[in-house]
C-alpha atoms as a PDB file:
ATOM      1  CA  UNK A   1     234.479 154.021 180.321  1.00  0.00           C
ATOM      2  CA  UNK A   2     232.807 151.258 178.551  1.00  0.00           C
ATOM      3  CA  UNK A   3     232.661 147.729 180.562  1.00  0.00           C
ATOM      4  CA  UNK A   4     233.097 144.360 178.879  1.00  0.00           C
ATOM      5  CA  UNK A   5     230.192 141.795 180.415  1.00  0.00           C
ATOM      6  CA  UNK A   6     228.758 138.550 179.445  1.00  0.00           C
ATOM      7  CA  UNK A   7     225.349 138.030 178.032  1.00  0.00           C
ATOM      8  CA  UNK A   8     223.454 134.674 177.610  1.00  0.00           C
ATOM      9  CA  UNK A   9     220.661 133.217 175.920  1.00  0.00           C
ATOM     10  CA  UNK A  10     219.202 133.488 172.572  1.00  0.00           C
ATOM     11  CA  UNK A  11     216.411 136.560 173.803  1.00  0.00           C
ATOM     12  CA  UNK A  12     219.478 138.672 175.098  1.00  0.00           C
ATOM     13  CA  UNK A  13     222.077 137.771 172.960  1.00  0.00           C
ATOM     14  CA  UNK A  14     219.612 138.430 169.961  1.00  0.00           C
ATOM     15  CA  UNK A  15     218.472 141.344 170.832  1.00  0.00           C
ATOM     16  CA  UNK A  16     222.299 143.066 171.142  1.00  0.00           C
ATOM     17  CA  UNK A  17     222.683 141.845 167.661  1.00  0.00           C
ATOM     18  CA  UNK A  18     219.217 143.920 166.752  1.00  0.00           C
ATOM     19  CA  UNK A  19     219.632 146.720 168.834  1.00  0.00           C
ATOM     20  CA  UNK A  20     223.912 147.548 169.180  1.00  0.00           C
ATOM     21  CA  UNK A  21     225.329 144.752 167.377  1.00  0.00           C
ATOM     22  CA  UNK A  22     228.849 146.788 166.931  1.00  0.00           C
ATOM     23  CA  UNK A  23     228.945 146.192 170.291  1.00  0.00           C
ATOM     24  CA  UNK A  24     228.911 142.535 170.873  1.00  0.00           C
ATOM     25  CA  UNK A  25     233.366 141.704 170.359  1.00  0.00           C
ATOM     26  CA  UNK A  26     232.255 137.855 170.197  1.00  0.00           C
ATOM     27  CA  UNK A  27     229.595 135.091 170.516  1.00  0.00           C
ATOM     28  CA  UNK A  28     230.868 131.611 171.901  1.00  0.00           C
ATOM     29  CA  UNK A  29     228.312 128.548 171.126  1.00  0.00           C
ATOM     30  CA  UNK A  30     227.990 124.837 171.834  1.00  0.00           C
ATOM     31  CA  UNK A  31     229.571 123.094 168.462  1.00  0.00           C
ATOM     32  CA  UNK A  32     227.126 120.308 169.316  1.00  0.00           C
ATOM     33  CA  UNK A  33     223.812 122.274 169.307  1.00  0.00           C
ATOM     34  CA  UNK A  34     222.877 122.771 165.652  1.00  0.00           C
ATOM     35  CA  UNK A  35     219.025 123.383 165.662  1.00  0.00           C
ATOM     36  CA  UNK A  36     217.093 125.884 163.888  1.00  0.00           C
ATOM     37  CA  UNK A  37     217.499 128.607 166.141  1.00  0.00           C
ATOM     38  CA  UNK A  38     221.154 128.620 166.608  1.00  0.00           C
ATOM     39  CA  UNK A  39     221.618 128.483 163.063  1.00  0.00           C
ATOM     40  CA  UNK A  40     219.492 131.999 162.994  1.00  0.00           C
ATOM     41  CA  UNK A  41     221.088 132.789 165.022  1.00  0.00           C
ATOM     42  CA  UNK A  42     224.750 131.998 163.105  1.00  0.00           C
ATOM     43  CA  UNK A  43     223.186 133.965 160.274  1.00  0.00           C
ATOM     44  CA  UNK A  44     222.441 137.127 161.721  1.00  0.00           C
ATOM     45  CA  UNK A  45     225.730 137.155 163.418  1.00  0.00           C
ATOM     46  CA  UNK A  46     227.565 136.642 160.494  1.00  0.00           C
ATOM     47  CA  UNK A  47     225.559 139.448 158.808  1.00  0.00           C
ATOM     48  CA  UNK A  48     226.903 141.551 161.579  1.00  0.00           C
ATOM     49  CA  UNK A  49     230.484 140.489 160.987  1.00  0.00           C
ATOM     50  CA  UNK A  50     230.242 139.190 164.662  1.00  0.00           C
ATOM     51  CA  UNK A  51     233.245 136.736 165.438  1.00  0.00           C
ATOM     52  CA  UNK A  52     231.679 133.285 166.330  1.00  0.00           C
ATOM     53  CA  UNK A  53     233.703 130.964 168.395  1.00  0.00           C
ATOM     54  CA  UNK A  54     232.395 127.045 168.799  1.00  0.00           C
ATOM     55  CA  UNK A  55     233.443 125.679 171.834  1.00  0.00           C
ATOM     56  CA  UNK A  56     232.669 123.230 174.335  1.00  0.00           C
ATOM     57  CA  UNK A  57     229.473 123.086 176.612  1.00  0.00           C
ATOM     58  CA  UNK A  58     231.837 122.683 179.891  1.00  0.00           C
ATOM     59  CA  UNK A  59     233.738 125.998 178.972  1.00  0.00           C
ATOM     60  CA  UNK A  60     229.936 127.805 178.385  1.00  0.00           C
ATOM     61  CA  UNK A  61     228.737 126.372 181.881  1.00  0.00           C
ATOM     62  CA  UNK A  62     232.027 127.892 183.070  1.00  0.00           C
ATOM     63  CA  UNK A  63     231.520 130.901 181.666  1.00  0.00           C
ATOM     64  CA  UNK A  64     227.366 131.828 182.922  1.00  0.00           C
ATOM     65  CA  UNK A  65     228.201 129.816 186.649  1.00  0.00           C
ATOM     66  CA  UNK A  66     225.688 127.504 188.509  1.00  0.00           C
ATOM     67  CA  UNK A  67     222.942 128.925 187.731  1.00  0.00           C
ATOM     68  CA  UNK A  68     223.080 130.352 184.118  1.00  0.00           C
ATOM     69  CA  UNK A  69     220.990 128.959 181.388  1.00  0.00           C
ATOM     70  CA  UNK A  70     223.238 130.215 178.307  1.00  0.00           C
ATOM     71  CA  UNK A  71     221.319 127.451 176.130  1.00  0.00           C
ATOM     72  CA  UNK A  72     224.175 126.801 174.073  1.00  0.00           C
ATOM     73  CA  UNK A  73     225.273 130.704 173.567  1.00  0.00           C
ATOM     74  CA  UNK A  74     227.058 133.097 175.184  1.00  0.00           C
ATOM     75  CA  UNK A  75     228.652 136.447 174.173  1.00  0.00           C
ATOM     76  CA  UNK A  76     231.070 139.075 175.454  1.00  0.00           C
ATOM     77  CA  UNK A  77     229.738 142.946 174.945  1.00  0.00           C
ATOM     78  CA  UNK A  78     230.973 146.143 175.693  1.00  0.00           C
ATOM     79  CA  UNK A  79     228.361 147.620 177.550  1.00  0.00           C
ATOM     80  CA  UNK A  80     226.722 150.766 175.786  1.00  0.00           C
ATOM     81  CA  UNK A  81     225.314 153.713 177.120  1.00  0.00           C
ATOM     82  CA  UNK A  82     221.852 153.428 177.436  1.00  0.00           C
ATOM     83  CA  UNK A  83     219.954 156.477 176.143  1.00  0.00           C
ATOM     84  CA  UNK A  84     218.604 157.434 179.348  1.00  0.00           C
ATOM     85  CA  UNK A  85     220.749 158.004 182.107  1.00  0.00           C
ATOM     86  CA  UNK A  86     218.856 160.899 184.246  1.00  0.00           C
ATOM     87  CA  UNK A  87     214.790 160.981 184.596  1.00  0.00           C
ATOM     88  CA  UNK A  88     215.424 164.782 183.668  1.00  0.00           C
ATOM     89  CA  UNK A  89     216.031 163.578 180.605  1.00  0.00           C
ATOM     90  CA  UNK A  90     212.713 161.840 179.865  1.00  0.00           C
ATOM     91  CA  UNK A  91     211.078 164.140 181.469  1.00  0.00           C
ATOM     92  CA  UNK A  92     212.644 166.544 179.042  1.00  0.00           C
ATOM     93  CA  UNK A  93     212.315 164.450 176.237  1.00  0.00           C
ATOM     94  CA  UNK A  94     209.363 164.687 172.764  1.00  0.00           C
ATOM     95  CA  UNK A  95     207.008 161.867 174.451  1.00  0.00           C
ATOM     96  CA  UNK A  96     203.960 161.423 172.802  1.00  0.00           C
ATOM     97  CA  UNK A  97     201.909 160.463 176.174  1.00  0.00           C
ATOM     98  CA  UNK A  98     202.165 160.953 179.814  1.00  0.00           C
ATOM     99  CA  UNK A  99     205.586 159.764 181.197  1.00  0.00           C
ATOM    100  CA  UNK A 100     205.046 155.936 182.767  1.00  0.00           C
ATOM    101  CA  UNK A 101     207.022 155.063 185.450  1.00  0.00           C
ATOM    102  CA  UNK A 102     207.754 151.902 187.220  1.00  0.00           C
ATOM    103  CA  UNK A 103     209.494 152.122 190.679  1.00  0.00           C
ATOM    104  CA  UNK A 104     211.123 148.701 191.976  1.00  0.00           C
ATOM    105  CA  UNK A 105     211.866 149.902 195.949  1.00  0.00           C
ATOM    106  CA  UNK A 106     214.789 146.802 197.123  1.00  0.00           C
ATOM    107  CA  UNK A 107     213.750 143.948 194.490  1.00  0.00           C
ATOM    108  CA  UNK A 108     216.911 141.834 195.305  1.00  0.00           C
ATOM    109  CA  UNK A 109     215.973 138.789 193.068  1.00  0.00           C
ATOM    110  CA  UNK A 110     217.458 139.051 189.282  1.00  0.00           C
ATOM    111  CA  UNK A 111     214.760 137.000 188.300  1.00  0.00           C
ATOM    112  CA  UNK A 112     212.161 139.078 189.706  1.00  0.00           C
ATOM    113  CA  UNK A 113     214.236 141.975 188.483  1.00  0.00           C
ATOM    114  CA  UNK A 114     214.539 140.819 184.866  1.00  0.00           C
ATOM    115  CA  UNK A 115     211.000 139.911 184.905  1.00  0.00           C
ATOM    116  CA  UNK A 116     209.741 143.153 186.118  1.00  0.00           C
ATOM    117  CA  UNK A 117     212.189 144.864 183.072  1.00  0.00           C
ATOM    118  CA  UNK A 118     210.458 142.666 180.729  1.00  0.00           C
ATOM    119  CA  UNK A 119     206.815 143.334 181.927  1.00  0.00           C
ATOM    120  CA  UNK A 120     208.081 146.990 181.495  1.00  0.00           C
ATOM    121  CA  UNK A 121     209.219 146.711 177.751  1.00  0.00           C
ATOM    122  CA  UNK A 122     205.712 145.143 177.059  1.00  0.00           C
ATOM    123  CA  UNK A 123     203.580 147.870 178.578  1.00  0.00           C
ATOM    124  CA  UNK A 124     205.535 150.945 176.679  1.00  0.00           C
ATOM    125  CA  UNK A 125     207.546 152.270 180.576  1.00  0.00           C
ATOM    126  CA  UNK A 126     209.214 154.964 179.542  1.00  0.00           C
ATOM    127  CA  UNK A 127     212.155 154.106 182.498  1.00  0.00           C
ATOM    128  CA  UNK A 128     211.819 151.671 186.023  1.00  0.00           C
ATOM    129  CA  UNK A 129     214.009 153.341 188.731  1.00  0.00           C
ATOM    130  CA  UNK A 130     215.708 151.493 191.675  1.00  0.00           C
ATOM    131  CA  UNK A 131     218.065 151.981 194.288  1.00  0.00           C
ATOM    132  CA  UNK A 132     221.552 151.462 193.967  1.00  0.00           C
ATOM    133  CA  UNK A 133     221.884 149.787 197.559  1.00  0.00           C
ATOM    134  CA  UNK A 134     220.654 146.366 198.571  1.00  0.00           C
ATOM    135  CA  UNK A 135     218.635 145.692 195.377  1.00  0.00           C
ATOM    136  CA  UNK A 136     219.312 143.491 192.316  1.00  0.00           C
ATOM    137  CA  UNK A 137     221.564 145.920 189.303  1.00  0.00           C
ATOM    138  CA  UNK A 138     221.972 144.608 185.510  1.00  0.00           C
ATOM    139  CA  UNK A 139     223.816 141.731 185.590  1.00  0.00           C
ATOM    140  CA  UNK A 140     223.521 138.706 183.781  1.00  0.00           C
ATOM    141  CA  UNK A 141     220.947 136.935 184.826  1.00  0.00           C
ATOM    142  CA  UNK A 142     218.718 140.091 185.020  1.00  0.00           C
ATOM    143  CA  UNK A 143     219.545 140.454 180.929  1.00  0.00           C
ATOM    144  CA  UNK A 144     218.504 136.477 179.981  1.00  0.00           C
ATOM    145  CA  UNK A 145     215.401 136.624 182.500  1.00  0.00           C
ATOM    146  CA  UNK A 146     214.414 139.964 180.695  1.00  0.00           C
ATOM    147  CA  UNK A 147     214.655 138.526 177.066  1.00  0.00           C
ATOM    148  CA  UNK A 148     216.319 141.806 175.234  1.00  0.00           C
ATOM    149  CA  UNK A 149     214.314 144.112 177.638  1.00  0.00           C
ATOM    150  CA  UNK A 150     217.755 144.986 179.237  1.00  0.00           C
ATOM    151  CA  UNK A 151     218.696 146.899 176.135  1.00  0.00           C
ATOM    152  CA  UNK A 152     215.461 148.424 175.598  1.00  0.00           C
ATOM    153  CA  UNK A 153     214.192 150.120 178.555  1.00  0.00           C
ATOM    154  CA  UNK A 154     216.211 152.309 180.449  1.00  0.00           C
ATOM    155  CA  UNK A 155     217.051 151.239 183.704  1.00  0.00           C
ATOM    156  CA  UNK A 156     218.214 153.726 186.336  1.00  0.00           C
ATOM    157  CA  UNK A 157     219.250 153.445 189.471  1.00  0.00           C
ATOM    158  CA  UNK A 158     219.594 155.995 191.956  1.00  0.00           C
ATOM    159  CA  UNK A 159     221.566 156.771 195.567  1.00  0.00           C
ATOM    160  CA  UNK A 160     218.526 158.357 197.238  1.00  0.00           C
ATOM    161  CA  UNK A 161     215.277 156.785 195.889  1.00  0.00           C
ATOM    162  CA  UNK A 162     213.050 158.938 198.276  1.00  0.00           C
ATOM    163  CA  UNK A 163     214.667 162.087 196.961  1.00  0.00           C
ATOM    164  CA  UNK A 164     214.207 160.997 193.344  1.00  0.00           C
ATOM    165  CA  UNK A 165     210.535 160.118 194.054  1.00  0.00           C
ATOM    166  CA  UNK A 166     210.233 163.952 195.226  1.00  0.00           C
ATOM    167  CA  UNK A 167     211.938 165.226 192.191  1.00  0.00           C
ATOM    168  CA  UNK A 168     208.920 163.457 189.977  1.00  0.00           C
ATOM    169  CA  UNK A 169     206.391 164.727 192.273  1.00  0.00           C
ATOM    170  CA  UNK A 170     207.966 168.456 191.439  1.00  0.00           C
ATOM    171  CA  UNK A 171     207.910 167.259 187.622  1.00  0.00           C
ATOM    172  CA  UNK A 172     203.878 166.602 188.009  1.00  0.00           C
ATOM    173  CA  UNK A 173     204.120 162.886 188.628  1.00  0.00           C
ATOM    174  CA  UNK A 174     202.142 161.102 190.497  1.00  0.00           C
ATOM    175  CA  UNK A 175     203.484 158.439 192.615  1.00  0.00           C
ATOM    176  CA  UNK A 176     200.938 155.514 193.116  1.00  0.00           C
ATOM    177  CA  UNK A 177     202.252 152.615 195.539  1.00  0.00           C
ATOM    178  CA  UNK A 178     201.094 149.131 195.519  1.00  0.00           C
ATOM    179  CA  UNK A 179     199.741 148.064 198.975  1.00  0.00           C
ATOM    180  CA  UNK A 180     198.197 145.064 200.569  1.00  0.00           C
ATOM    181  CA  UNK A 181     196.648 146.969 202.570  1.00  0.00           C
ATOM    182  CA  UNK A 182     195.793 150.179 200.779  1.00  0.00           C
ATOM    183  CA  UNK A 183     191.755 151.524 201.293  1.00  0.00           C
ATOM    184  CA  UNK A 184     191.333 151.733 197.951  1.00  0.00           C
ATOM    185  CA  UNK A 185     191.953 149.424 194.761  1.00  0.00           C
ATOM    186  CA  UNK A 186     193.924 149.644 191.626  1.00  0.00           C
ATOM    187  CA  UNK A 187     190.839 149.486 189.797  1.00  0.00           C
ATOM    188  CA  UNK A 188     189.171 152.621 191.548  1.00  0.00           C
ATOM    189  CA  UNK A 189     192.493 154.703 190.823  1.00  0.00           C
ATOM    190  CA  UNK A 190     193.197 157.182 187.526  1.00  0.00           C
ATOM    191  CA  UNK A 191     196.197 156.552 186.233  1.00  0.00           C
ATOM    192  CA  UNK A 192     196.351 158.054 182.856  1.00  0.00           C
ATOM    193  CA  UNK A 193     198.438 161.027 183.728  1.00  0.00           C
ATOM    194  CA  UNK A 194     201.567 161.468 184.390  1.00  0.00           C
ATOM    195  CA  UNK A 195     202.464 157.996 186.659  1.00  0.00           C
ATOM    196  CA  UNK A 196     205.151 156.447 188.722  1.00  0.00           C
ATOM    197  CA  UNK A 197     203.926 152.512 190.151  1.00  0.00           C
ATOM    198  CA  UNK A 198     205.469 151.933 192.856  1.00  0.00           C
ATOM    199  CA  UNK A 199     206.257 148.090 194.070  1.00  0.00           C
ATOM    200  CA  UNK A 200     208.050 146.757 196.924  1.00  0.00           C
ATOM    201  CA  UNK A 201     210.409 144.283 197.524  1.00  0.00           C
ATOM    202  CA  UNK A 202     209.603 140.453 198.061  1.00  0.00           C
ATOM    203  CA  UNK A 203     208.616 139.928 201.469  1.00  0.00           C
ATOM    204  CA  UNK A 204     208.574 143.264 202.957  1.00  0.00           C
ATOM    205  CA  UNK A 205     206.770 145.123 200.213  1.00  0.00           C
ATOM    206  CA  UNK A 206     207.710 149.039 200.406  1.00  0.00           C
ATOM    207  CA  UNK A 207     209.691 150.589 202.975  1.00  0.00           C
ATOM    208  CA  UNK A 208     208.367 152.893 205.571  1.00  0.00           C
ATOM    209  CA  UNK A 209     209.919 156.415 203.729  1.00  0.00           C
ATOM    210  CA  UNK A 210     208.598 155.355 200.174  1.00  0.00           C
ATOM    211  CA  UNK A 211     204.898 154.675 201.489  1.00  0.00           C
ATOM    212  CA  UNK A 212     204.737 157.954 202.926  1.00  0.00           C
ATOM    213  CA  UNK A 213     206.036 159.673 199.701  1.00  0.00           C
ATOM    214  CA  UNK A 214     203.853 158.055 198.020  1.00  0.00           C
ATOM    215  CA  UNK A 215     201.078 160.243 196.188  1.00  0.00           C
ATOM    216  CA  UNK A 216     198.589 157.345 196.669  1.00  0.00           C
ATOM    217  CA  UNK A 217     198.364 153.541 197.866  1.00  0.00           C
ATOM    218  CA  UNK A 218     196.183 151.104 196.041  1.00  0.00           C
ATOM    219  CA  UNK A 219     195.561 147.287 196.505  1.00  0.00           C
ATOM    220  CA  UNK A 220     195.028 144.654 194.068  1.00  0.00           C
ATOM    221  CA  UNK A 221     191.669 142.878 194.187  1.00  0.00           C
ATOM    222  CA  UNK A 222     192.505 139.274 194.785  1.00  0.00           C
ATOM    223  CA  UNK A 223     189.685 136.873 193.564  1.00  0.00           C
ATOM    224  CA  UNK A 224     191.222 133.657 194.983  1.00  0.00           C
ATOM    225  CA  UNK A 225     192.940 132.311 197.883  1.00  0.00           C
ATOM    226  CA  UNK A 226     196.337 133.525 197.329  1.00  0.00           C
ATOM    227  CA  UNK A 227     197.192 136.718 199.720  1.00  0.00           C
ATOM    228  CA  UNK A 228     200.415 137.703 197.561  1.00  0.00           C
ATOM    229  CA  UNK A 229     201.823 137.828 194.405  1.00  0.00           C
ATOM    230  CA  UNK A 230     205.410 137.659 193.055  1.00  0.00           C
ATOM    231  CA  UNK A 231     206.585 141.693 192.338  1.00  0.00           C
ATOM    232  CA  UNK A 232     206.810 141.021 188.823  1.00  0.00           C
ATOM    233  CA  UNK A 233     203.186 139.397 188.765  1.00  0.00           C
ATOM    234  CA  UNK A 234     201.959 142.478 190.826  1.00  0.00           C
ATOM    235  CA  UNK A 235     204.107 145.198 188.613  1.00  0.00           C
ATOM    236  CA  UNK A 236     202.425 142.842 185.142  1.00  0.00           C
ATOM    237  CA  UNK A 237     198.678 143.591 186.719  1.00  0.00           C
ATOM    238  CA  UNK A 238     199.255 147.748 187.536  1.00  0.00           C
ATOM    239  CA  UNK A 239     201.018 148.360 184.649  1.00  0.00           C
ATOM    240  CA  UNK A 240     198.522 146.539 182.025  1.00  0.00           C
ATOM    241  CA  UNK A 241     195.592 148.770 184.110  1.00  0.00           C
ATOM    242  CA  UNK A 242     197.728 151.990 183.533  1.00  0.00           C
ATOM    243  CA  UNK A 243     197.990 151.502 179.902  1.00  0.00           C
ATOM    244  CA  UNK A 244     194.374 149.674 179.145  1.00  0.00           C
ATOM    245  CA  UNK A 245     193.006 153.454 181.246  1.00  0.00           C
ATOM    246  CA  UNK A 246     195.186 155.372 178.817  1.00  0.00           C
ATOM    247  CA  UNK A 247     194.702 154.034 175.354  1.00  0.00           C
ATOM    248  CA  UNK A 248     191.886 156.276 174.897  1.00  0.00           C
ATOM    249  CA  UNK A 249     194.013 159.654 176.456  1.00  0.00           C
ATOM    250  CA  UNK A 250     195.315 161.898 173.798  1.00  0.00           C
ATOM    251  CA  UNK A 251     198.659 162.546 172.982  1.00  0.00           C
ATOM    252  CA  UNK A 252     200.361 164.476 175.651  1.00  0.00           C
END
């Protein structure tokens, strides 16, 4: 069955309209905001034959709670499937390179969450896995943070994360994990075949099961004075390396 949610912002509320706009039932926005943008985005609503409801501010900061940022726009969807629902099936699937992974083990934050799906959507990740327990799912503050990314790259998450990280290693993936303390670098590593990244949570980086099924740890090299960097941050910097190694691979 199909769930009715709330999206807000203009990135995620613009790109349902791109992307499934049959399935967005209504958008709500501020009657007083009447900028540029909004009235874009009024246009390509109404192109859609998307009801449009103008309403108070109050009932829109009602509607995302104390800590949503609808900037002036909110709207109702019926969640659709996403194409993906299995990494059988992209492992299946016609790709035209190596299958890139990214592997988020307990990111809790939906900030760092939506952030990370973001990074993903810009580096071409054909899927980022997660755990169903005690880590952040798709809700919506994952959706604005992510800026349409939410709609465009599957998101999976699974009951048994270590068992799924096997299944890929059966599948000819390798699993590279991202590790203070790791001998060697992210630099040093090749990662144009077939690649799962592997990040850990903030604070306690990866858990003690998903090091050890990890193929391979690497480190960032850290230039400055900073020890750490925000999972999203660290996921931005592997993945970029990944994909500058493997715009010169052939089609897979």
């Amino acid at each position: 069955m199909s769930d009715t949610r709330i999206l807000f912002g203009f990135h995620a509320v613009l790109s349902r309209l791109r992307q499934h706009a049959a399935s967005v039932q209504e958008i709500l926005i501020d009657r007083d905001r009447v900028d540029a943008r909004m009235k874009d985005l009024l246009s390509m609503a109404e192109s859609a034959g998307v009801r449009l409801m103008q309403v108070e501010r109050s009932r829109l900061d009602g509607l995302a709670g104390v800590h949503g940022r609808h900037q002036g726009v909110i709207a109702r969807v019926i969640d659709t499937p996403i194409p993906y629902r299995d990494i059988h099936d992209i492992l299946e699937s016609d790709l035209k390179e190596p299958p890139l992974f990214l592997i988020l083990d307990g990111v809790e934050d939906p900030h760092n969450l939506g952030a990370c799906l973001r990074v993903a959507d810009a580096m071409g990740v054909h899927a980022v896995i997660a755990p169903k327990d005690r880590a952040a799912g798709l809700n919506a503050t994952v959706r604005k943070v992510a800026s349409g990314a939410a709609e465009t790259v599957p998101f999976i998450a699974v009951t048994n994360l270590a068992r799924t990280m096997r299944e890929l290693q059966e599948a000819g993936v390798m699993l590279v994990g991202a590790a203070a303390e790791a001998e060697h670098t992210l630099l040093t590593m090749d990662l144009k075949g077939p690649l799962a990244l592997v990040l850990g949570a903030e604070g306690g980086g990866l858990r003690r099961l998903t090091t050890e099924t990890c193929d391979a740890l690497v480190s960032i090299p850290m230039f400055g004075s900073v020890e750490s960097l925000n999972v999203s941050v660290a996921s931005g910097i592997c993945l970029y390396e990944a994909r500058r190694q493997r715009q010169s691979v052939p089609a897979f």
